[in-house]
Protein backbone atom coordinates (compact mmCIF):
# COMPACT_ATOMS: atom_id res chain seq x y z
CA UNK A 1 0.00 0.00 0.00
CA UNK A 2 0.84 3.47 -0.41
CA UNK A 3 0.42 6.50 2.20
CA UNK A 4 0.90 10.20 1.12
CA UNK A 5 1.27 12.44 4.29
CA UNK A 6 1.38 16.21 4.52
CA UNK A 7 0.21 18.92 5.48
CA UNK A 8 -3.67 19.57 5.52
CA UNK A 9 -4.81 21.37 2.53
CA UNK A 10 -1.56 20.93 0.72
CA UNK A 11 -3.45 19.13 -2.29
CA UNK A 12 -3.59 15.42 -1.42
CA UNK A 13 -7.17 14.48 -1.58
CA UNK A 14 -6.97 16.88 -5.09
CA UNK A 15 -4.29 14.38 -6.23
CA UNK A 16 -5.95 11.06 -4.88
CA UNK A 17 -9.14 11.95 -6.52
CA UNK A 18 -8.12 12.23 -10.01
CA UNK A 19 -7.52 8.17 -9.29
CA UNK A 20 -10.46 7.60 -8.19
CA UNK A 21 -11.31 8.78 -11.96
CA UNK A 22 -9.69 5.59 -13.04
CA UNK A 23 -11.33 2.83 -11.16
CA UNK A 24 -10.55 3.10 -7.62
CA UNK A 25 -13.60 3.28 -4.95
CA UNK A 26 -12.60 6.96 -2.45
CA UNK A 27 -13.26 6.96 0.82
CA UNK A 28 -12.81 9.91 3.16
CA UNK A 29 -12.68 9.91 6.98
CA UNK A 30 -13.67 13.35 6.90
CA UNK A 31 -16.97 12.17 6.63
CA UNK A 32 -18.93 11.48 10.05
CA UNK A 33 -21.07 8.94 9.10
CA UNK A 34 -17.95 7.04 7.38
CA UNK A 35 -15.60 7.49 10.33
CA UNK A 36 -18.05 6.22 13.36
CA UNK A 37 -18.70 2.62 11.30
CA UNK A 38 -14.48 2.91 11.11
CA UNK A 39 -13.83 3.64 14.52
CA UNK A 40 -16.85 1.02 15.34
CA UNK A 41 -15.60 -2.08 13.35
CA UNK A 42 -11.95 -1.55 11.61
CA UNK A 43 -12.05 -5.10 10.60
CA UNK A 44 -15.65 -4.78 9.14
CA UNK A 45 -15.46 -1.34 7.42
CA UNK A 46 -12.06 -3.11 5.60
CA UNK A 47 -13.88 -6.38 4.75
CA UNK A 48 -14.11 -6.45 0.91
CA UNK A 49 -12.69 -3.34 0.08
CA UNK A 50 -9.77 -3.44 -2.98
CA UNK A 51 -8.15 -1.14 -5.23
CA UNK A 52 -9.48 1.22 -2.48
CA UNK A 53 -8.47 5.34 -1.59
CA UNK A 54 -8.92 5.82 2.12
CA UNK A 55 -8.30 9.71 2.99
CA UNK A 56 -7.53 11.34 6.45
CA UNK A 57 -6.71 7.96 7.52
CA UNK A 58 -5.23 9.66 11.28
CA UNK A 59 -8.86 10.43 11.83
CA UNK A 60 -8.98 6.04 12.71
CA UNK A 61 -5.44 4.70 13.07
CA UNK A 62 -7.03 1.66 14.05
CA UNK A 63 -7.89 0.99 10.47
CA UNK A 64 -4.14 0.63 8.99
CA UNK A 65 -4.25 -2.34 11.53
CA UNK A 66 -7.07 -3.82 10.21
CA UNK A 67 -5.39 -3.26 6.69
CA UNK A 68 -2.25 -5.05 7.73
CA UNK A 69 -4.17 -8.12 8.38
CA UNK A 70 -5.76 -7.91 4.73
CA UNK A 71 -2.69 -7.09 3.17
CA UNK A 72 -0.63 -9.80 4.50
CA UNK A 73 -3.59 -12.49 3.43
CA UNK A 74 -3.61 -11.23 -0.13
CA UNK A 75 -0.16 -9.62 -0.76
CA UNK A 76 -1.57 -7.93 -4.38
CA UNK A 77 0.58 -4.56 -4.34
CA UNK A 78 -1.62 -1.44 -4.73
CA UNK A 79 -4.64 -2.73 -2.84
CA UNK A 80 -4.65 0.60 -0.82
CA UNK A 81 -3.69 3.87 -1.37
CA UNK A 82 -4.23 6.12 2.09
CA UNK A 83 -3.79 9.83 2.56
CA UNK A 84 -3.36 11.54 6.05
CA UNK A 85 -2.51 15.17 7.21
CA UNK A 86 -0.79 13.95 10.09
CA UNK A 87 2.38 11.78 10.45
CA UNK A 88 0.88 8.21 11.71
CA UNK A 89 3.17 6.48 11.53
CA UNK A 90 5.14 8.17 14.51
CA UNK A 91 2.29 6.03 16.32
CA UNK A 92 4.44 3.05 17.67
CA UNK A 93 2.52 0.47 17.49
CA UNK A 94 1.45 1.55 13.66
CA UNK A 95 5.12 1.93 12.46
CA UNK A 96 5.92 -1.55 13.86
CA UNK A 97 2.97 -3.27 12.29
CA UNK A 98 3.23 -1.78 8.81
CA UNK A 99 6.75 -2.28 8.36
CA UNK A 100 7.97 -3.63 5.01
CA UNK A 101 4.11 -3.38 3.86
CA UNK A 102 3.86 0.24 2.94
CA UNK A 103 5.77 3.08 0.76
CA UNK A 104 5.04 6.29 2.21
CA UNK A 105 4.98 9.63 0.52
CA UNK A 106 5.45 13.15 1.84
CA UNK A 107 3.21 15.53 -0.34
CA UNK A 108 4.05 19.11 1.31
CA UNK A 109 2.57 22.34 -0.21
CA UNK A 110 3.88 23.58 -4.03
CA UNK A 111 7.10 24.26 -4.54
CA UNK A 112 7.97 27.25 -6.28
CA UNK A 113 9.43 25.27 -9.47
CA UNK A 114 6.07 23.64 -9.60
CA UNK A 115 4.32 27.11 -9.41
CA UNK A 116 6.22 28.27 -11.93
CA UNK A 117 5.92 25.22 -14.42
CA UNK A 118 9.64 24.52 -13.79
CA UNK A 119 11.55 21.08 -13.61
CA UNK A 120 14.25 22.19 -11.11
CA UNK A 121 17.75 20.86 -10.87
CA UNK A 122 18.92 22.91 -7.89
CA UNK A 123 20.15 19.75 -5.73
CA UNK A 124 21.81 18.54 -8.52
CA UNK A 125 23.87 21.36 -9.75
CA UNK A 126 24.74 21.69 -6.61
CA UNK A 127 26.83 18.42 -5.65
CA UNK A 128 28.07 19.14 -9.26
CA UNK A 129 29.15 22.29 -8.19
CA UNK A 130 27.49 24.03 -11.39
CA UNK A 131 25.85 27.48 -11.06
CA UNK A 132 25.51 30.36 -13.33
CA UNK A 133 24.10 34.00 -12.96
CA UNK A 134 20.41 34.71 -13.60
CA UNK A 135 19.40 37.83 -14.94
CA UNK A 136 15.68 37.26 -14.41
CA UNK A 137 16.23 36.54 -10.96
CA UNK A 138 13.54 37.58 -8.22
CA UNK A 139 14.99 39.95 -6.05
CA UNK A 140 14.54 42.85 -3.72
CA UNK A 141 10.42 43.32 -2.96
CA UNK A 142 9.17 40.68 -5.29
CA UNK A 143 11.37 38.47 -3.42
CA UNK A 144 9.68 39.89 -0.20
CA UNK A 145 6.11 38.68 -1.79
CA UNK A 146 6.87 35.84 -3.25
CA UNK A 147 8.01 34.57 0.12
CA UNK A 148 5.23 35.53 2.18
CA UNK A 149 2.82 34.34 -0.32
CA UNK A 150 4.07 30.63 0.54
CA UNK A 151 2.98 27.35 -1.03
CA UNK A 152 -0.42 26.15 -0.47
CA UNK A 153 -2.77 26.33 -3.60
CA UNK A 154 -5.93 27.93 -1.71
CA UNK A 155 -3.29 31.03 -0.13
CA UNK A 156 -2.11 31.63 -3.79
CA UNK A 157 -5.28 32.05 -5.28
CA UNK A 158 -6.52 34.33 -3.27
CA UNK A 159 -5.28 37.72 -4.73
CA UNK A 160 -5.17 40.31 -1.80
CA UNK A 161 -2.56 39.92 1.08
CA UNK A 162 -5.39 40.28 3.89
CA UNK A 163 -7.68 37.30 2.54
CA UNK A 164 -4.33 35.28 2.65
CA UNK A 165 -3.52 36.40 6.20
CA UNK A 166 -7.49 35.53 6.63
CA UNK A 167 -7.11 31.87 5.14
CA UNK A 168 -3.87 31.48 7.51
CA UNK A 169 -5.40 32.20 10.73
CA UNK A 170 -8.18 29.85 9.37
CA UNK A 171 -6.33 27.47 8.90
CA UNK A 172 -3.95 27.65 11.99
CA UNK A 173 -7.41 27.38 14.15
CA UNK A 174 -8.43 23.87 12.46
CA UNK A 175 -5.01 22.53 12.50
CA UNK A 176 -5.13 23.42 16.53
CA UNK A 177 -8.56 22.82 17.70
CA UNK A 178 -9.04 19.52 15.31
CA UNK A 179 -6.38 17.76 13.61
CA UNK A 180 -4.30 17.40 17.04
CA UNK A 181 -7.13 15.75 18.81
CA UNK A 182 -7.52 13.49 15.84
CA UNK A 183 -3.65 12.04 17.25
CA UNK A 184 -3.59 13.00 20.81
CA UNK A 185 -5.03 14.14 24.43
CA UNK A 186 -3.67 17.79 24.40
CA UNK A 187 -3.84 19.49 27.40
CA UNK A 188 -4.20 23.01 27.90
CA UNK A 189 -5.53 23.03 24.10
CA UNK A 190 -7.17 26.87 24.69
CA UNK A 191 -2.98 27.81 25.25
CA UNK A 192 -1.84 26.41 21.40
CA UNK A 193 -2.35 29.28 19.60
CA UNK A 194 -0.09 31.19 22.45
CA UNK A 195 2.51 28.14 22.45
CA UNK A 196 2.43 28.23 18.03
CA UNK A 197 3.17 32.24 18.75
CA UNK A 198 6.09 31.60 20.83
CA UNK A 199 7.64 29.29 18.61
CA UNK A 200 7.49 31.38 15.23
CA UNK A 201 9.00 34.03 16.95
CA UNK A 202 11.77 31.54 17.36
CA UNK A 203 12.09 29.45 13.78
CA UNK A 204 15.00 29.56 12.38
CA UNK A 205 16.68 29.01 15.80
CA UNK A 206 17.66 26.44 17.98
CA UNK A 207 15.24 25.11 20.16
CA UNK A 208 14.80 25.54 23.42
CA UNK A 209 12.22 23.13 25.25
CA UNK A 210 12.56 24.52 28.89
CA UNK A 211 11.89 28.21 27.18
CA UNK A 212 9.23 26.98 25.57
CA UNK A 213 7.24 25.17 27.79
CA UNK A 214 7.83 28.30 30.25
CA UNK A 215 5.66 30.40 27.86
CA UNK A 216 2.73 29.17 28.57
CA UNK A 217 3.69 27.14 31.97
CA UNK A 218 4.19 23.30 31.82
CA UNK A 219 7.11 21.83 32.08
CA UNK A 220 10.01 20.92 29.58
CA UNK A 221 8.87 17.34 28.76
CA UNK A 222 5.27 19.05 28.02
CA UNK A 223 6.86 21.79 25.61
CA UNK A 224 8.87 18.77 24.04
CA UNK A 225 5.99 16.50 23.44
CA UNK A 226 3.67 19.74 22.08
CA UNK A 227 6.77 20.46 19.45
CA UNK A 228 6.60 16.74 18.70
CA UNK A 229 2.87 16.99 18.39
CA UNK A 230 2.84 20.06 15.90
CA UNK A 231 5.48 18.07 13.79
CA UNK A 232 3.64 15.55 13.40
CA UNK A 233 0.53 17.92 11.59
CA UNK A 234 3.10 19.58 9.29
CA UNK A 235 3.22 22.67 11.09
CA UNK A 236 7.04 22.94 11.76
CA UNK A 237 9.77 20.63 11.43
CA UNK A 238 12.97 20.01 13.98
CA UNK A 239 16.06 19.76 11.64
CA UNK A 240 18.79 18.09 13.43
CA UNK A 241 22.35 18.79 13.52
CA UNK A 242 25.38 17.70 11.46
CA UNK A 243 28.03 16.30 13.90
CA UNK A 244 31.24 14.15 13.47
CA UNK A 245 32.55 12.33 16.43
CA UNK A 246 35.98 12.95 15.45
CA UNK A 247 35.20 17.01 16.49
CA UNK A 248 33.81 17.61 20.24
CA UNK A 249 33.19 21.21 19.69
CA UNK A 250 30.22 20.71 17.29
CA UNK A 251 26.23 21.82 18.97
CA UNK A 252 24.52 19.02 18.92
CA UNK A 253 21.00 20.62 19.46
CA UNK A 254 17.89 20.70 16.57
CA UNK A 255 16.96 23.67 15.07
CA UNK A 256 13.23 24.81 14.49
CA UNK A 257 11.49 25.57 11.34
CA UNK A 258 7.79 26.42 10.38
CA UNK A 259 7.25 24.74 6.85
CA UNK A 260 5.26 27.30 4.76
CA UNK A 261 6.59 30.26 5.50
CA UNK A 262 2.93 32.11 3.95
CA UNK A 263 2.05 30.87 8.04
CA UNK A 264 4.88 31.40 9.96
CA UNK A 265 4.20 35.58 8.61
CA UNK A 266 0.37 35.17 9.53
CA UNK A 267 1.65 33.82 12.81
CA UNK A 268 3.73 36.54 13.33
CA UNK A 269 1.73 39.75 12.11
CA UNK A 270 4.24 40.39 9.35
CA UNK A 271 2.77 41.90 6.42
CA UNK A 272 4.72 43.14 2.95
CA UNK A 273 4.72 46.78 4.49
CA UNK A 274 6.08 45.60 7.92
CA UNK A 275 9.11 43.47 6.60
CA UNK A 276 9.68 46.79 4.17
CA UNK A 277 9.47 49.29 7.17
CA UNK A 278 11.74 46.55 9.27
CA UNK A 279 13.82 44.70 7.04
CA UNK A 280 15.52 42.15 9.98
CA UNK A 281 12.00 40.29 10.30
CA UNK A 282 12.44 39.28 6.76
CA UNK A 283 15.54 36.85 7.49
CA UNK A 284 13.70 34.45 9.65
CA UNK A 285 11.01 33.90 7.11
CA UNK A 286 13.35 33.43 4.45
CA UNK A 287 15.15 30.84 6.05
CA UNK A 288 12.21 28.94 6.61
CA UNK A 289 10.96 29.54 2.96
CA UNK A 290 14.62 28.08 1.95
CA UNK A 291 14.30 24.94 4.14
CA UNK A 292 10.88 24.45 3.28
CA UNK A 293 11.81 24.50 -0.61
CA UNK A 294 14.88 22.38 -0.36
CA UNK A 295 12.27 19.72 1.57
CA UNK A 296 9.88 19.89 -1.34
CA UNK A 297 13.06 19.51 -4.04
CA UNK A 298 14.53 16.41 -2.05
CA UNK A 299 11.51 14.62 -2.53
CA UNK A 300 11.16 14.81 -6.18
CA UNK A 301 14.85 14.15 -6.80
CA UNK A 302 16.36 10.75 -7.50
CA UNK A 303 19.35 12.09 -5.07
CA UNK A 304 18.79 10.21 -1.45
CA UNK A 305 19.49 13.38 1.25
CA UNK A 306 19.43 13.75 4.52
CA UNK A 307 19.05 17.46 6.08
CA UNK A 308 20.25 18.94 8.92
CA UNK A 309 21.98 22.36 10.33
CA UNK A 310 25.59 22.87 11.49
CA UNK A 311 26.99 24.75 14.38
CA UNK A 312 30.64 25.17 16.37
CA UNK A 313 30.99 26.09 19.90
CA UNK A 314 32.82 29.14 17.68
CA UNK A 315 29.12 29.89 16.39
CA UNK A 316 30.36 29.21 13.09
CA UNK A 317 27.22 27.93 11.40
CA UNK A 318 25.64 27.01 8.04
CA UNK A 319 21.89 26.74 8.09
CA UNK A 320 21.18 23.43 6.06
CA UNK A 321 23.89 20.66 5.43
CA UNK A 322 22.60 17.81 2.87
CA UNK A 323 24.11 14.84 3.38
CA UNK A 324 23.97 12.46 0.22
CA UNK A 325 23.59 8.97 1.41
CA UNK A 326 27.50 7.67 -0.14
CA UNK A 327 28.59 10.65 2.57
CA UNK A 328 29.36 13.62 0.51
CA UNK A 329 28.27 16.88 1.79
CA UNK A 330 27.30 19.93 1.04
CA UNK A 331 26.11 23.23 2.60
CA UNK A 332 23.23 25.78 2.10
CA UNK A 333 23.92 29.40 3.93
CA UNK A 334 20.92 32.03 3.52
CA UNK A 335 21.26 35.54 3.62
CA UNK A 336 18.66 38.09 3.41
CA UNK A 337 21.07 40.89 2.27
CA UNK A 338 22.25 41.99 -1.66
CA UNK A 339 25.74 41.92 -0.97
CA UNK A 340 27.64 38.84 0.44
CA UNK A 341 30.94 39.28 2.25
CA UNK A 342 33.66 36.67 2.51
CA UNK A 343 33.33 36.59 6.10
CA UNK A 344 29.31 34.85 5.35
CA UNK A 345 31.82 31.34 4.13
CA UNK A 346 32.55 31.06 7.92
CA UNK A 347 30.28 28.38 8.66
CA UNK A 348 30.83 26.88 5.50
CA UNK A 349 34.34 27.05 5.44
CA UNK A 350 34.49 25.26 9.00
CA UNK A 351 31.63 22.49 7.57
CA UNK A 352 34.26 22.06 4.82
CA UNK A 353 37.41 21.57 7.05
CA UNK A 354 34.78 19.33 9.48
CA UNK A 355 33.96 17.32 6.38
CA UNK A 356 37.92 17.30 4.67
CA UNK A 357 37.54 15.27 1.23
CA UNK A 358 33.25 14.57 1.87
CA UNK A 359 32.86 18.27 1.46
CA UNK A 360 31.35 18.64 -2.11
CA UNK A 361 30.46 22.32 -2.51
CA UNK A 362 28.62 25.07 -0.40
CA UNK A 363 26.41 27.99 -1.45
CA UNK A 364 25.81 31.41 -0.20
CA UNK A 365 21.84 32.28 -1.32
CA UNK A 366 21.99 35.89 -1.03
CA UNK A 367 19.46 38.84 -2.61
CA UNK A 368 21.14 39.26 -6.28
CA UNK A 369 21.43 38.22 -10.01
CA UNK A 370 24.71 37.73 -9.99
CA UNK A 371 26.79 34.19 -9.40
CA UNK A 372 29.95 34.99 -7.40
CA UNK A 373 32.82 32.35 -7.05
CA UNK A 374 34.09 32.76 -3.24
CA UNK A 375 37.23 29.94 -3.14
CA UNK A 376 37.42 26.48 -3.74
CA UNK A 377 33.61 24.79 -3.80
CA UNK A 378 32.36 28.07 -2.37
CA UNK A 379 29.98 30.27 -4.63
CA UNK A 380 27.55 32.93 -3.93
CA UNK A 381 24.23 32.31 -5.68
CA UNK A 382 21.05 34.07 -6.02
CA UNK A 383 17.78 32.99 -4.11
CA UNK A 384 16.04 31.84 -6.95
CA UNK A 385 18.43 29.17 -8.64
CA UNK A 386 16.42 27.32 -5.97
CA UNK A 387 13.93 26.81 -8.64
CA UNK A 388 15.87 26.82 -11.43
């Protein structure tokens, strides 16, 4: 069987439907009446069902048991095909059952290459080391729009920035109020939207559960498991770091990202004329527009990568390392600014001395057109050879 997972409203039941064209019977959770006779009898609701689409399956996790046993009595592939807008399998006892039995695809909001009708090749020009300048380059305010705007299709249609920012807070209020009691008991539920505050004002940053749980008073192991708990709806992500064992001075704490950065501005208040008047809220956002696009172009490449962020006890940093699964490296910096300085290669510089021959190249994504060679492997790129 296959399971797409991602983010709600990020297109999957758009996609699954157009199969259900061709000959497959769609079922959706979303529907009452349909999810009681689930939650009643798993192994009744599943009894006879084939060539089947089953969407929101979190709503009744107690269903992809039921599906194990019919899968494993008639081993057919492509029996089932299951959507669900939060991560079940980080569900123990689900993971465990379904292992070896089901691919599993993450389907996160549009990428800006698919937006623009673009095949990209950023990932792979870049363990090739290959980058050229691009005159038609966004830059400056249109950069500024382009990244608030985000990726999900309903955002994007919607033409003025206030019925965005309207759709946002929308959509922040069903992702709190339903989809996490769909997966768990939550606790001071009436203090999320405070707790989701706190934490966009600290993406792009190392995270801090003690701090975090503090804001809105429980404990560490609380803030930890509500983190875990908005990961697991697609909210924000935890990207781990890069460490070597041969070097003790590396951090070896996860960093925190929301991943549409469209939301993380709604979260925050930050409209096109704010990040104008106040140009340093613009960073944070673009960093999480960066990480979120490099997630979307990792899963339609044929590259296998593995993300995470790099830090020294020097505070030498670079803010996403991909880490090719034969061990080669390479490093993604961001910068918010037009101009790039040799001193912005620091991180990437100590990432490439950390690495020593697994170091393939490293980019600075600054505010430009122009492609800047900074040194061996190093090269200053503009933002939008991301979807290049």
């Amino acid at each position: 069987m296959v399971l797409i997972v991602g983010p709600r409203r990020a297109g999957k039941t758009t996609l699954v439907r157009k199969l259900a064209e061709v000959g497959r019977a769609y079922i959706t959770l979303d529907d009452q009446t349909v999810l009681e006779a689930a939650q009643s009898d798993p192994a009744g609701f599943i009894r006879g069902l084939d060539k089947t689409i089953i969407d929101e399956i979190q709503r009744a996790p107690d269903l992809l048991l039921a599906i194990k046993k019919t899968v494993d009595e008639d081993y057919r592939p492509g029996r089932f095909l299951l959507t669900g807008s939060a991560n079940v399998l980080t569900l123990p006892r689900v993971a465990d059952s379904l292992a070896g039995r089901m691919e599993t695809i993450q389907m996160l909001p549009l990428a800006r290459a698919e937006i623009e009708g673009r095949t990209p090749t950023f990932l792979e020009r870049l363990f090739e080391g290959k980058f050229q300048g691009r005159q038609d380059a966004i830059i400056g305010d249109d950069l500024v729009q382009l990244v608030l705007l985000g990726g999900f299709p309903e955002a994007i249609a919607r033409e003025s920035e206030r019925r965005r920012q309207d759709w946002a807070r929308s959509y922040l209020t069903s992702i709190l109020t339903r989809d996490l009691r769909d997966i768990a008991d939550v606790e001071k539920l009436t203090e999320l939207p405070k707790f989701v505050r706190l934490l966009a004002e600290h993406s792009g940053q190392l995270v801090n559960y003690s701090q975090f749980g503090a804001g809105i008073n429980v404990s560490h192991k609380t803030g930890q498991r509500y983190v875990g708990l908005l990961e697991q709806v697609f909210l924000i992500a935890t990207l781990q770091p890069w460490f070597t064992n041969a070097l003790k001075r590396i951090a070896k704490t996860p960093k925190l990202h929301f991943l549409d950065s469209g939301l993380l501005a709604a979260v925050r208040g930050l409209t096109f004329d704010r990040v104008k008047a106040d140009r340093g809220t613009f960073g944070a956002l673009l960093e999480s527009f960066v990480f979120s696009e490099v997630l979307k172009l990792m899963t339609a490449s044929d590259l296998r990568l593995t993300p995470h962020h790099f830090r020294d006890r020097d505070m030498r940093e670079v803010d996403i390392v991909l880490e090719r699964d034969d061990g080669m490296i390479v490093g993604i910096e961001i910068k918010a600014s037009a101009t790039v300085k040799s001193s912005d290669f620091g991180g990437l510089r100590a990432l490439a001395d950390a690495c020593g021959d697994h170091f393939a190249f490293g980019v600075v994504l600054y505010d430009s057109t122009d492609t800047v060679p900074f040194g061996d492997r190093l090269v200053a790129a503009p933002l939008s050879t991301l979807w290049a």
